[in-house]
C-alpha atoms as a PDB file:
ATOM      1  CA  UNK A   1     155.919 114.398 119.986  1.00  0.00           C
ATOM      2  CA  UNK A   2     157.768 110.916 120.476  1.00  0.00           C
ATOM      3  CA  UNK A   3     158.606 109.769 123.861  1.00  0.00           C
ATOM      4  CA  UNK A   4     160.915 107.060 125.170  1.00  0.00           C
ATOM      5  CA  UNK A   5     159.032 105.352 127.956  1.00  0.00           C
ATOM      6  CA  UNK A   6     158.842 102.158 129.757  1.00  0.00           C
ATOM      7  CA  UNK A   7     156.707  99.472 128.734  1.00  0.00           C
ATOM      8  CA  UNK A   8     155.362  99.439 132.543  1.00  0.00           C
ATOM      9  CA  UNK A   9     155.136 103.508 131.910  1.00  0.00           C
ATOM     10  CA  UNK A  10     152.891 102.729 128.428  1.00  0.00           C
ATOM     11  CA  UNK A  11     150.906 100.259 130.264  1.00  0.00           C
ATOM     12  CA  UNK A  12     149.978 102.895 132.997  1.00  0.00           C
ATOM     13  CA  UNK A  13     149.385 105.510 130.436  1.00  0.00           C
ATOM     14  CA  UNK A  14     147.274 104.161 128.732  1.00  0.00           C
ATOM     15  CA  UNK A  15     144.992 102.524 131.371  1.00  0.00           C
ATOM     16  CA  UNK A  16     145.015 106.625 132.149  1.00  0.00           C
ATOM     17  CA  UNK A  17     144.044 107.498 129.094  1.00  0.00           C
ATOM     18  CA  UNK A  18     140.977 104.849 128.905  1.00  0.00           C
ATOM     19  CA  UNK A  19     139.541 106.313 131.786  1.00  0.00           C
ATOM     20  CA  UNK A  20     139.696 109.469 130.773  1.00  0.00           C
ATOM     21  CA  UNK A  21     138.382 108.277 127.158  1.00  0.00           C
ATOM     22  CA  UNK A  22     135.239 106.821 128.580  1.00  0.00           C
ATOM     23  CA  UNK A  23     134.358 109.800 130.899  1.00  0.00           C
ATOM     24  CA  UNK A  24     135.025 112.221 127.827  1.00  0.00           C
ATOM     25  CA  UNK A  25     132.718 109.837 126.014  1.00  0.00           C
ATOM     26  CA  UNK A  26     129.819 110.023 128.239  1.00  0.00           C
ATOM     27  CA  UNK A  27     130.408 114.068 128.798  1.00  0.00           C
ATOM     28  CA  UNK A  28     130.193 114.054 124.777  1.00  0.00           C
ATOM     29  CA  UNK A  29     127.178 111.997 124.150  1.00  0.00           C
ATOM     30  CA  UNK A  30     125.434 113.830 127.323  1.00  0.00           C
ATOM     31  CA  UNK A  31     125.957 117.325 125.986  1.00  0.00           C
ATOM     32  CA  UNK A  32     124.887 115.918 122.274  1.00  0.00           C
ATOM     33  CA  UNK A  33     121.938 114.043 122.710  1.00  0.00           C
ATOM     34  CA  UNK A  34     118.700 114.672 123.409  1.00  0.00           C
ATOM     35  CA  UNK A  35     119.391 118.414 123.543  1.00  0.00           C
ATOM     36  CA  UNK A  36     116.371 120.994 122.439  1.00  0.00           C
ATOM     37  CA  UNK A  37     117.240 122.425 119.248  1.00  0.00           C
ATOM     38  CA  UNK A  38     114.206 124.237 117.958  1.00  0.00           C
ATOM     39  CA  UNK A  39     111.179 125.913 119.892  1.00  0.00           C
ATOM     40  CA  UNK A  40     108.284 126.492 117.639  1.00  0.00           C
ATOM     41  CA  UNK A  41     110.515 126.249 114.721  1.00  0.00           C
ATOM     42  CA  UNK A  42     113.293 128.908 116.105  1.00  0.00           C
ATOM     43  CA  UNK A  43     116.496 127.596 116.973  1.00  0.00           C
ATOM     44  CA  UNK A  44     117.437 127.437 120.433  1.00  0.00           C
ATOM     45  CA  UNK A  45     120.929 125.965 120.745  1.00  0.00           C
ATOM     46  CA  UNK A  46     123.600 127.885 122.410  1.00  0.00           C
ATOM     47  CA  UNK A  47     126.897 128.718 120.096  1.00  0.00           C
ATOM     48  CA  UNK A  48     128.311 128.156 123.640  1.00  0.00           C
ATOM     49  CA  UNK A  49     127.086 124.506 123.578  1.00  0.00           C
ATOM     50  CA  UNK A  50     128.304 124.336 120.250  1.00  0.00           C
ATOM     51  CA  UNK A  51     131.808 125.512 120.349  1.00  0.00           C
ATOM     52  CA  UNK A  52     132.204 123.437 123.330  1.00  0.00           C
ATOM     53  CA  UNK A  53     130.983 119.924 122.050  1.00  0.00           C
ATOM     54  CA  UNK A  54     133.896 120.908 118.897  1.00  0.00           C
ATOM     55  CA  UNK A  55     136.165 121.001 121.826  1.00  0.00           C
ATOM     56  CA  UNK A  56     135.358 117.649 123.336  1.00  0.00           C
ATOM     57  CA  UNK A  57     135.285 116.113 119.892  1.00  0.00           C
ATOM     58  CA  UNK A  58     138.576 117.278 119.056  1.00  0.00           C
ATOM     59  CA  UNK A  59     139.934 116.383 122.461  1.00  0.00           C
ATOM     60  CA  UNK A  60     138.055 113.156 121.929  1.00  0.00           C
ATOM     61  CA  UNK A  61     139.511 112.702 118.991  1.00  0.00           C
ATOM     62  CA  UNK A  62     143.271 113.430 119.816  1.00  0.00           C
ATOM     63  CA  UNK A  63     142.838 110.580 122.917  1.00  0.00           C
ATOM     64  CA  UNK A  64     141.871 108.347 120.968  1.00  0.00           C
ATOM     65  CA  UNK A  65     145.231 108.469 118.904  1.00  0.00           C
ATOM     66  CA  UNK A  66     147.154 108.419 121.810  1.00  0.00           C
ATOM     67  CA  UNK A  67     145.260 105.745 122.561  1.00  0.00           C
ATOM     68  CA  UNK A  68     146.604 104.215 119.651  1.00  0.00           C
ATOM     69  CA  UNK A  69     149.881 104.411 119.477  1.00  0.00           C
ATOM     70  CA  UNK A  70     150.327 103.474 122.672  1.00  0.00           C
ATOM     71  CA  UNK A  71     148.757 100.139 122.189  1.00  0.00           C
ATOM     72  CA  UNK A  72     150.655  99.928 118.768  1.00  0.00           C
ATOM     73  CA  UNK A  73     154.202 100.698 120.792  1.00  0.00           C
ATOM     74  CA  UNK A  74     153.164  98.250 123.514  1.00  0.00           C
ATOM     75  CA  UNK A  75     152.589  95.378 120.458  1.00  0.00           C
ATOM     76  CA  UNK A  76     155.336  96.270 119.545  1.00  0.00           C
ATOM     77  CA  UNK A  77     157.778  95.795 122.480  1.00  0.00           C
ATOM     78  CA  UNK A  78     155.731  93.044 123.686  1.00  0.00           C
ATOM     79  CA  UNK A  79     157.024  91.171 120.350  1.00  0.00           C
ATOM     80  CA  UNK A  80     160.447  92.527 120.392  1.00  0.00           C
ATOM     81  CA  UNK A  81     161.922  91.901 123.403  1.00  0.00           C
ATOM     82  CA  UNK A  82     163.073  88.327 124.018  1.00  0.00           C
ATOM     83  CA  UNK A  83     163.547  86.138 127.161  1.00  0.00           C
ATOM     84  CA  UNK A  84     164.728  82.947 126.993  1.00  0.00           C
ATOM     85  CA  UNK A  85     163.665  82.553 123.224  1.00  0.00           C
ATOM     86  CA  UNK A  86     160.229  83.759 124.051  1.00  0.00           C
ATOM     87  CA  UNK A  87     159.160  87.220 123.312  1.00  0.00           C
ATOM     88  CA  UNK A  88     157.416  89.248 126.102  1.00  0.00           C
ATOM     89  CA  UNK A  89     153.874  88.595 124.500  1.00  0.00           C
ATOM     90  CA  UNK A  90     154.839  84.950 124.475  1.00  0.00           C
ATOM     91  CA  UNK A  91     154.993  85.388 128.073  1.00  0.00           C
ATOM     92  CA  UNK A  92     152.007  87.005 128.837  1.00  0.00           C
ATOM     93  CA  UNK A  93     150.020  84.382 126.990  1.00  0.00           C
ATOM     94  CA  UNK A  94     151.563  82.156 129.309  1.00  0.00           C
ATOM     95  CA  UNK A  95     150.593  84.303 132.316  1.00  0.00           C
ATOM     96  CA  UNK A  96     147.258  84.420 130.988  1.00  0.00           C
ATOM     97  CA  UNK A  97     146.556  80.777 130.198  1.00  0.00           C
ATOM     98  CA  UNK A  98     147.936  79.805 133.342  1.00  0.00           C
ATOM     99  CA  UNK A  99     145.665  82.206 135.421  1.00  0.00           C
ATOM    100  CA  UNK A 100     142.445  80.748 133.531  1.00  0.00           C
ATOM    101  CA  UNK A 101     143.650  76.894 134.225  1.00  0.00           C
ATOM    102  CA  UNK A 102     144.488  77.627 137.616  1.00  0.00           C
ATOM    103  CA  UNK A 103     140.809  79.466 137.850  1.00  0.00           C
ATOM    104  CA  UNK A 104     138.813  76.391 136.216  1.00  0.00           C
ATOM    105  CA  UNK A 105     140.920  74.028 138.938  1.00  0.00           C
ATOM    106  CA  UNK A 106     140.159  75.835 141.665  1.00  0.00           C
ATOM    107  CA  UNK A 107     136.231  76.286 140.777  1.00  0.00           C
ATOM    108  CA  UNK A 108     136.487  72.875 139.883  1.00  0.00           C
ATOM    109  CA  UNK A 109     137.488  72.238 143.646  1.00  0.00           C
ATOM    110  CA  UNK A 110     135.389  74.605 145.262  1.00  0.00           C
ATOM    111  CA  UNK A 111     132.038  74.495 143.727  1.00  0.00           C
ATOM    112  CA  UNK A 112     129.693  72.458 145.813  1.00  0.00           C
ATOM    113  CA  UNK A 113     126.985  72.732 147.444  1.00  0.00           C
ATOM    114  CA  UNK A 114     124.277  71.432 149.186  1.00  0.00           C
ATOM    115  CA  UNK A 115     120.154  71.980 148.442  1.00  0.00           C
ATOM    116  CA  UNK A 116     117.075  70.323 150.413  1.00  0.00           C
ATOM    117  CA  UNK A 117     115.197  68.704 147.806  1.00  0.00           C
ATOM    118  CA  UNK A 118     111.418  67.739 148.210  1.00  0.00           C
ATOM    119  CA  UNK A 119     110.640  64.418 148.481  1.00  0.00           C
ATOM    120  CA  UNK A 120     114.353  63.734 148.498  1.00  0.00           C
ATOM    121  CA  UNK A 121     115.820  65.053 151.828  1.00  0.00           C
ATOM    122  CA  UNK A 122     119.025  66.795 151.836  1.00  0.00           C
ATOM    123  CA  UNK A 123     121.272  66.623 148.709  1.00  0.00           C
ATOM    124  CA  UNK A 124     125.161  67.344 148.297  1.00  0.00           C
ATOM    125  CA  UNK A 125     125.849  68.668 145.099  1.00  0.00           C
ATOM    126  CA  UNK A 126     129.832  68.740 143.875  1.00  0.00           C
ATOM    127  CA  UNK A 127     132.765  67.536 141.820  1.00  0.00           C
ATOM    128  CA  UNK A 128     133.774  63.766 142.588  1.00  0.00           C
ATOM    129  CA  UNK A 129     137.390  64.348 141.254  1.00  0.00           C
ATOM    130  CA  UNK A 130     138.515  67.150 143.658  1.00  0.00           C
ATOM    131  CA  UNK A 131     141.347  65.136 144.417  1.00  0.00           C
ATOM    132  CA  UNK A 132     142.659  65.214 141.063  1.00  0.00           C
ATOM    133  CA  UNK A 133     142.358  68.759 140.844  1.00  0.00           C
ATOM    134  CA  UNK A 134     143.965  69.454 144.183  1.00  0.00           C
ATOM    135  CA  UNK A 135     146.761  67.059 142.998  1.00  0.00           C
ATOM    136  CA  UNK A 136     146.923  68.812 139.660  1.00  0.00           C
ATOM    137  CA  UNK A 137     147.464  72.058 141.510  1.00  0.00           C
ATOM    138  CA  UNK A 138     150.460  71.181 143.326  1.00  0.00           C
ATOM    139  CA  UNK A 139     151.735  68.926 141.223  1.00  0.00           C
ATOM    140  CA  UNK A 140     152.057  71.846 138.680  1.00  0.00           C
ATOM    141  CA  UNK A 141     153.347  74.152 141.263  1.00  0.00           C
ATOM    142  CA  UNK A 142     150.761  76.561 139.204  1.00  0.00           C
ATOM    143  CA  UNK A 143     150.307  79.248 141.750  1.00  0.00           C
ATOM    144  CA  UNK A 144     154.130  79.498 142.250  1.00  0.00           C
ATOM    145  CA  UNK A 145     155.286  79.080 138.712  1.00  0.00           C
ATOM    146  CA  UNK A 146     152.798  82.154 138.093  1.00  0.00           C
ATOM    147  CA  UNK A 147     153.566  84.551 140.565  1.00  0.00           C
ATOM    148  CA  UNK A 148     156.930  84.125 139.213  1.00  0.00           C
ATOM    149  CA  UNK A 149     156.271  84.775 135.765  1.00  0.00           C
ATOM    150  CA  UNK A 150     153.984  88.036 136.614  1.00  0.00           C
ATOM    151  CA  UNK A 151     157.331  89.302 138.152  1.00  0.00           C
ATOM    152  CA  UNK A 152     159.040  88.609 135.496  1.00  0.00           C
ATOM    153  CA  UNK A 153     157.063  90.128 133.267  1.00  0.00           C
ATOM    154  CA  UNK A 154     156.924  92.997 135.691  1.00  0.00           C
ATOM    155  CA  UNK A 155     160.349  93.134 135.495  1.00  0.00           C
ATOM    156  CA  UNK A 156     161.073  93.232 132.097  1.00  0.00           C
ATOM    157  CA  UNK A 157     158.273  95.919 131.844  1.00  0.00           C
ATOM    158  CA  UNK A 158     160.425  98.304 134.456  1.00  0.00           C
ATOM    159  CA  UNK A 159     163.532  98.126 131.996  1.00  0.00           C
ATOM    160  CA  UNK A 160     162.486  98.174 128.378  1.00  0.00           C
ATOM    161  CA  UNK A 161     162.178 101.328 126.822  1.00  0.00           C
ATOM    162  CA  UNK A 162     159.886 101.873 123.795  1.00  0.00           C
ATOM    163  CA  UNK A 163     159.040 105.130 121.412  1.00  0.00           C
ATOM    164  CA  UNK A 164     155.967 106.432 121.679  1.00  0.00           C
ATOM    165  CA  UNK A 165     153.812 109.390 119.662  1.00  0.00           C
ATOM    166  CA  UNK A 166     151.944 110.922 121.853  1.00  0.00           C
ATOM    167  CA  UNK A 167     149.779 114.563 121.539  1.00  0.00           C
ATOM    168  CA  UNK A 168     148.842 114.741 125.271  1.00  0.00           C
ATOM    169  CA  UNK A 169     149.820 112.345 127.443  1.00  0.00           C
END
């Protein structure tokens, strides 16, 4: 059945759906491994136990397309809708990028420490250029610049609407 959604809708979905994907998965290999099947050479499996792992396979099965086409419809919109001459995926690699430089500066700044060496006394260990950094930083306006662009990203995520074929979500 297709649905119009939000992107921010889609996103939330299908974080939904991986959950419930990975607990199915662990319900499904727990009921199919390691289970007795045959006592001195009789079969002991339940046609209950069987019936229900085809249930969970099938179920499995259908998540895993919703799974899917939900990732193919977020692609999708993430490519299609344009800000500023950059597309929403554009965006987010900027978002991303920017998280992992501002990361490396700031572990850059904070990682120090200090150790009691033998036969040394006590040693400072650190980064000689945390000024640099710290100036980089600010001079960038990186923490502000990204908080803005999350929003906007949020933003456009609340108000674009994308078609989605979904079993049972």
């Amino acid at each position: 059945m297709i649905k119009k959604i939000t992107m921010q809708q889609a996103i939330f979905m299908l974080s939904n759906l991986q959950k419930k994907e990975a607990k199915l998965k662990q319900q499904f290999y727990g009921s199919c491994r390691d289970i007795p099947l045959k006592k001195d050479g009789e079969s002991v499996v339940s046609q209950e136990l069987v019936e229900k792992n085809i249930d969970r396979f099938k179920e499995y099965k259908a998540l895993l397309k919703d799974i899917v086409n939900l990732k193919k419809a977020i692609h999708a919109g993430n490519n299609k809708v344009v800000y500023e001459g950059k597309t929403l995926n554009d965006l987010l690699i900027e978002a991303k990028t920017g998280r992992q430089y501002l990361s490396l500066l700031e572990v850059m700044i904070h990682d120090s420490r200090i150790s009691l060496e033998p036969n040394l006394g006590v040693i400072e260990y650190g980064n000689p250029n945390i000024e640099m950094f710290e100036e980089e930083i600010e001079s960038l306006d990186l923490e502000n610049k990204l908080n803005e662009l999350s929003q906007l990203i949020e933003k456009l995520n609340t108000e674009v609407e994308i078609e989605v074929d979904l079993e049972n979500a």
